[in-house]
N, C-alpha and C. Protein backbone atom coordinates (compact mmCIF):
# COMPACT_ATOMS: atom_id res chain seq x y z
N UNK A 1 -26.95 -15.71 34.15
CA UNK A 1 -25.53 -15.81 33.87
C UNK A 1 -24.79 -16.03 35.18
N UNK A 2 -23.85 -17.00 34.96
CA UNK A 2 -23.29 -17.04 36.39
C UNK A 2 -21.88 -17.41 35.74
N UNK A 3 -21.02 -15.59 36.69
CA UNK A 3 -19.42 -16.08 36.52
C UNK A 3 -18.72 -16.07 37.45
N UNK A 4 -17.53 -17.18 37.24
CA UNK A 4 -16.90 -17.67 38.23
C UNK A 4 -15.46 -17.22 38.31
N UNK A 5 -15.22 -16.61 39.51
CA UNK A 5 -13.87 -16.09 39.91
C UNK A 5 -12.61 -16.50 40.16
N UNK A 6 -11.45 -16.62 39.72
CA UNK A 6 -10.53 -17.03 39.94
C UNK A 6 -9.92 -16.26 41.38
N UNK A 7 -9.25 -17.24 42.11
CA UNK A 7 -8.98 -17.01 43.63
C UNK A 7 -8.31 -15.49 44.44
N UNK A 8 -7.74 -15.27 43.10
CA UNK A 8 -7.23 -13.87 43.25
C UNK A 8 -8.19 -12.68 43.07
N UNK A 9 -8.79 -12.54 42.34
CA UNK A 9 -10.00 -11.87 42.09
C UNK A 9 -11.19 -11.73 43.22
N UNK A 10 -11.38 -13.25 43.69
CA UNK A 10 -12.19 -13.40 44.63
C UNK A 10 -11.98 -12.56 45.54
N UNK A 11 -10.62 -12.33 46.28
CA UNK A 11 -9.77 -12.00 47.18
C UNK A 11 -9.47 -10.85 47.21
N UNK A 12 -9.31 -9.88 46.42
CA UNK A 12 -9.43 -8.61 45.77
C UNK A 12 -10.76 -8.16 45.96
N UNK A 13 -11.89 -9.00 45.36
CA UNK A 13 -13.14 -8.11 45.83
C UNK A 13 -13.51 -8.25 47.01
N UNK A 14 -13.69 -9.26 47.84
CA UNK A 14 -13.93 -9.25 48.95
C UNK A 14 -13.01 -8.24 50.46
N UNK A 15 -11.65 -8.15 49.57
CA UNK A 15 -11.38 -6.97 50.44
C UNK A 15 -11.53 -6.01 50.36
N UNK A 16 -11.85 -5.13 48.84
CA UNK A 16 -12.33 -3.76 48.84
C UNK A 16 -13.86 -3.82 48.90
N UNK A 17 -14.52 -4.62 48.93
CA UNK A 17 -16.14 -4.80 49.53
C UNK A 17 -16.10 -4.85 51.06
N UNK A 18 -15.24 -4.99 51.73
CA UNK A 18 -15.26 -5.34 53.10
C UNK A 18 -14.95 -3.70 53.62
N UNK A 19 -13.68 -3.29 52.76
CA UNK A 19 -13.43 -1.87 53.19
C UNK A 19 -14.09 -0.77 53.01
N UNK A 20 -15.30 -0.97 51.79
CA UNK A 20 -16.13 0.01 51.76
C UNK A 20 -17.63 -0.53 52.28
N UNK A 21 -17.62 -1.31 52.77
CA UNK A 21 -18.73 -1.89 53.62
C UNK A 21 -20.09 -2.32 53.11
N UNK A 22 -20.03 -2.86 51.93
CA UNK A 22 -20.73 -3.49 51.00
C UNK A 22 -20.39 -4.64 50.63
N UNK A 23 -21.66 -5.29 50.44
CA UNK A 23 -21.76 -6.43 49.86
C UNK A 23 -21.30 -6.94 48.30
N UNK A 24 -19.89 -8.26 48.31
CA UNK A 24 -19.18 -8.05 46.94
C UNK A 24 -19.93 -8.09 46.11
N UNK A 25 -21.23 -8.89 46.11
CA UNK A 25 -22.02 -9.02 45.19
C UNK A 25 -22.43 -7.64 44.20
N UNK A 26 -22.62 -6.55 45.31
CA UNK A 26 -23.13 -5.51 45.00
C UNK A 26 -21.94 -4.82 44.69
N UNK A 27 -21.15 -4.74 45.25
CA UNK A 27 -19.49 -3.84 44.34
C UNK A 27 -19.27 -4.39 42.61
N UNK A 28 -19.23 -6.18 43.08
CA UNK A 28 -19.26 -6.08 41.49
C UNK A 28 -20.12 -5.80 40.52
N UNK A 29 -21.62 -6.03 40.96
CA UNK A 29 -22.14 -5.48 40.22
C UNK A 29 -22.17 -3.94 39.79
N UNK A 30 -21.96 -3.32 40.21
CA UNK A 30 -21.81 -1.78 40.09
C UNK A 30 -20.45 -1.76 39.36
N UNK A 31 -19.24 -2.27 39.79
CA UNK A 31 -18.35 -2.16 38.74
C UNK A 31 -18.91 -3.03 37.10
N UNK A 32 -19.39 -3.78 37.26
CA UNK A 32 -19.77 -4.26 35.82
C UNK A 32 -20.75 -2.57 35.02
N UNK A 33 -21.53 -2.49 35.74
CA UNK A 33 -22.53 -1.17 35.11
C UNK A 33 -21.67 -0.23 34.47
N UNK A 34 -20.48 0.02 35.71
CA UNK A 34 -19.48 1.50 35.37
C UNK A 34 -18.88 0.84 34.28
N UNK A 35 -18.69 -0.34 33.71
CA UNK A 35 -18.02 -0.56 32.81
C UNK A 35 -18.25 -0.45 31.04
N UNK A 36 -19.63 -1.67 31.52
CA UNK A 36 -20.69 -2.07 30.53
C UNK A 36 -21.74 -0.71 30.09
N UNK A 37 -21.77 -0.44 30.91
CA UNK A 37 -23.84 0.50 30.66
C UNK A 37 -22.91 2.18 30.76
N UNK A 38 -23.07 2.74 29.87
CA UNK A 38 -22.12 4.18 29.83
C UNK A 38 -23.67 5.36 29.95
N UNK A 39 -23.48 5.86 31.57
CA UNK A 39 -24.89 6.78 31.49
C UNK A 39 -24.57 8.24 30.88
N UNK A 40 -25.83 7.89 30.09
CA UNK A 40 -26.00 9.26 28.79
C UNK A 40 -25.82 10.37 30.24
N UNK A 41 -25.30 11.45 29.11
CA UNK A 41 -25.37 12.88 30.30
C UNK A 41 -26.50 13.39 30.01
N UNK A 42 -27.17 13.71 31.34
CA UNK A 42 -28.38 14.53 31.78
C UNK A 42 -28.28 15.92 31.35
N UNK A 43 -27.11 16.78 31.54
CA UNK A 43 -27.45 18.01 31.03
C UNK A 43 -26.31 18.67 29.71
N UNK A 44 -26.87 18.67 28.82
CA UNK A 44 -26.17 19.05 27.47
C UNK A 44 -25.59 20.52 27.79
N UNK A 45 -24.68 21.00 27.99
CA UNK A 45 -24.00 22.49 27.92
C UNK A 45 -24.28 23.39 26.97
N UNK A 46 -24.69 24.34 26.84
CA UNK A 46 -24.79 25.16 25.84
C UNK A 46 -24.03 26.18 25.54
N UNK A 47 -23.27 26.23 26.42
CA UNK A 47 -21.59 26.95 25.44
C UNK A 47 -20.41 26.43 26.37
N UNK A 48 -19.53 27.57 25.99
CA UNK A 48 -18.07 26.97 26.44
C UNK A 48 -18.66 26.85 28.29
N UNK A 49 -18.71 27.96 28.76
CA UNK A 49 -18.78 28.05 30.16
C UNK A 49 -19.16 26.83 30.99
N UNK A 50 -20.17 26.45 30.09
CA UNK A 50 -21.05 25.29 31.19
C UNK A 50 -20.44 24.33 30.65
N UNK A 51 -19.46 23.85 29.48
CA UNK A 51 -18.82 22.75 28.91
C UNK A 51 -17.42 22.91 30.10
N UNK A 52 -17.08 23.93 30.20
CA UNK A 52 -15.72 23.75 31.66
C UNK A 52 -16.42 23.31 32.73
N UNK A 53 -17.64 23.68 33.05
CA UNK A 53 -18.13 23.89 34.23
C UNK A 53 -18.51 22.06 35.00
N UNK A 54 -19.28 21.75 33.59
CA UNK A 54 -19.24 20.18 34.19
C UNK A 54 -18.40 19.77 33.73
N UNK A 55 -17.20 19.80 33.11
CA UNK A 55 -16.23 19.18 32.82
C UNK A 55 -15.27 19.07 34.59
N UNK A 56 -15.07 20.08 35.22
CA UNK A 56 -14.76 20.33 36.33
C UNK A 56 -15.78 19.58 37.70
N UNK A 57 -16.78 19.22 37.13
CA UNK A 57 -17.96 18.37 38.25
C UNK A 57 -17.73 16.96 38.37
N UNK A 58 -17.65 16.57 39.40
CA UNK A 58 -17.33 14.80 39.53
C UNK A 58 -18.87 14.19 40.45
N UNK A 59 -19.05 13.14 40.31
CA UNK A 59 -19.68 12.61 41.26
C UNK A 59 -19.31 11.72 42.87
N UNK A 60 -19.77 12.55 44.19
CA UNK A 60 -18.69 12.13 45.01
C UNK A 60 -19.33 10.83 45.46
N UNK A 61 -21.30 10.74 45.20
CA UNK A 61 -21.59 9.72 46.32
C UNK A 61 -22.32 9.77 47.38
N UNK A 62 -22.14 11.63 47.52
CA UNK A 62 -22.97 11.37 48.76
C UNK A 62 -24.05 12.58 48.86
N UNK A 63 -25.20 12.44 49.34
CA UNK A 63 -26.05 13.34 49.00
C UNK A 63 -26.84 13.80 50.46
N UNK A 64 -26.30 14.88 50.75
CA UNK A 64 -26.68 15.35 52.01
C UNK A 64 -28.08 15.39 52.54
N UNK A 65 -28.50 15.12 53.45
CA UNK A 65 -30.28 15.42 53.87
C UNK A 65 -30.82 17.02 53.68
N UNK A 66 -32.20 17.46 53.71
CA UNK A 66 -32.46 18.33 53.96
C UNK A 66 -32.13 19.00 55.19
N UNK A 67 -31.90 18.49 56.33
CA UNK A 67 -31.92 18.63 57.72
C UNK A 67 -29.90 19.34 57.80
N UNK A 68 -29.17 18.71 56.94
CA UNK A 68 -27.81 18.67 56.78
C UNK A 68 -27.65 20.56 56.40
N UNK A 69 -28.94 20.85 55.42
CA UNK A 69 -28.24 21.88 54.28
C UNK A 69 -29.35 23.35 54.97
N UNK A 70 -30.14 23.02 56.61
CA UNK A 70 -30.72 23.65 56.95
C UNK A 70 -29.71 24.75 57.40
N UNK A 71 -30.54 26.05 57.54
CA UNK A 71 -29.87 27.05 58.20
C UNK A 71 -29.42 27.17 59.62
N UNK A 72 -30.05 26.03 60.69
CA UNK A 72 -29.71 25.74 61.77
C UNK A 72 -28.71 25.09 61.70
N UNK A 73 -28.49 24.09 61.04
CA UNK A 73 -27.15 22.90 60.76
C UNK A 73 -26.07 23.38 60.53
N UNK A 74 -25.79 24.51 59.40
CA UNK A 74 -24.58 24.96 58.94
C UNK A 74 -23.95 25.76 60.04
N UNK A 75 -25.02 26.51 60.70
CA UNK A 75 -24.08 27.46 61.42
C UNK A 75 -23.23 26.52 62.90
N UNK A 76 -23.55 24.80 62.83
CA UNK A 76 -23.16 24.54 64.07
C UNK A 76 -22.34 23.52 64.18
């Protein structure tokens, strides 16, 4: 499939691909997924508590190293 962008659009992705330092190709594709492909949730809640609990959870993106979450690291 190949779609084609109107000039404004073009221009739009290539500057928020530039500002988050990715390739547009790859921004749009990832916005098509977030759009199109809806990911099932991994963990079903089993009462109210844990239904606030991830209701209150976002995904930020970034996933720290082991080396990050060591007991030497934090304290420094």
């Amino acid at each position: 499939m190949t779609i084609t962008l109107g000039p404004a659009l073009e221009a739009a992705l290539l500057e928020v691909a530039q500002r988050q330092g990715v390739a547009p190709e790859l921004l749009a594709l990832k916005a098509l997924q977030e759009k199109f492909i809806a990911p099932s949730p991994v963990i079903e809640p089993r009462d109210e508590w844990e239904r606030r609990l991830l209701g209150l959870a976002k995904n930020c993106g970034v996933s720290l190293s082991n080396k990050a979450l060591s007991r030497e690291e934090i304290y420094e």
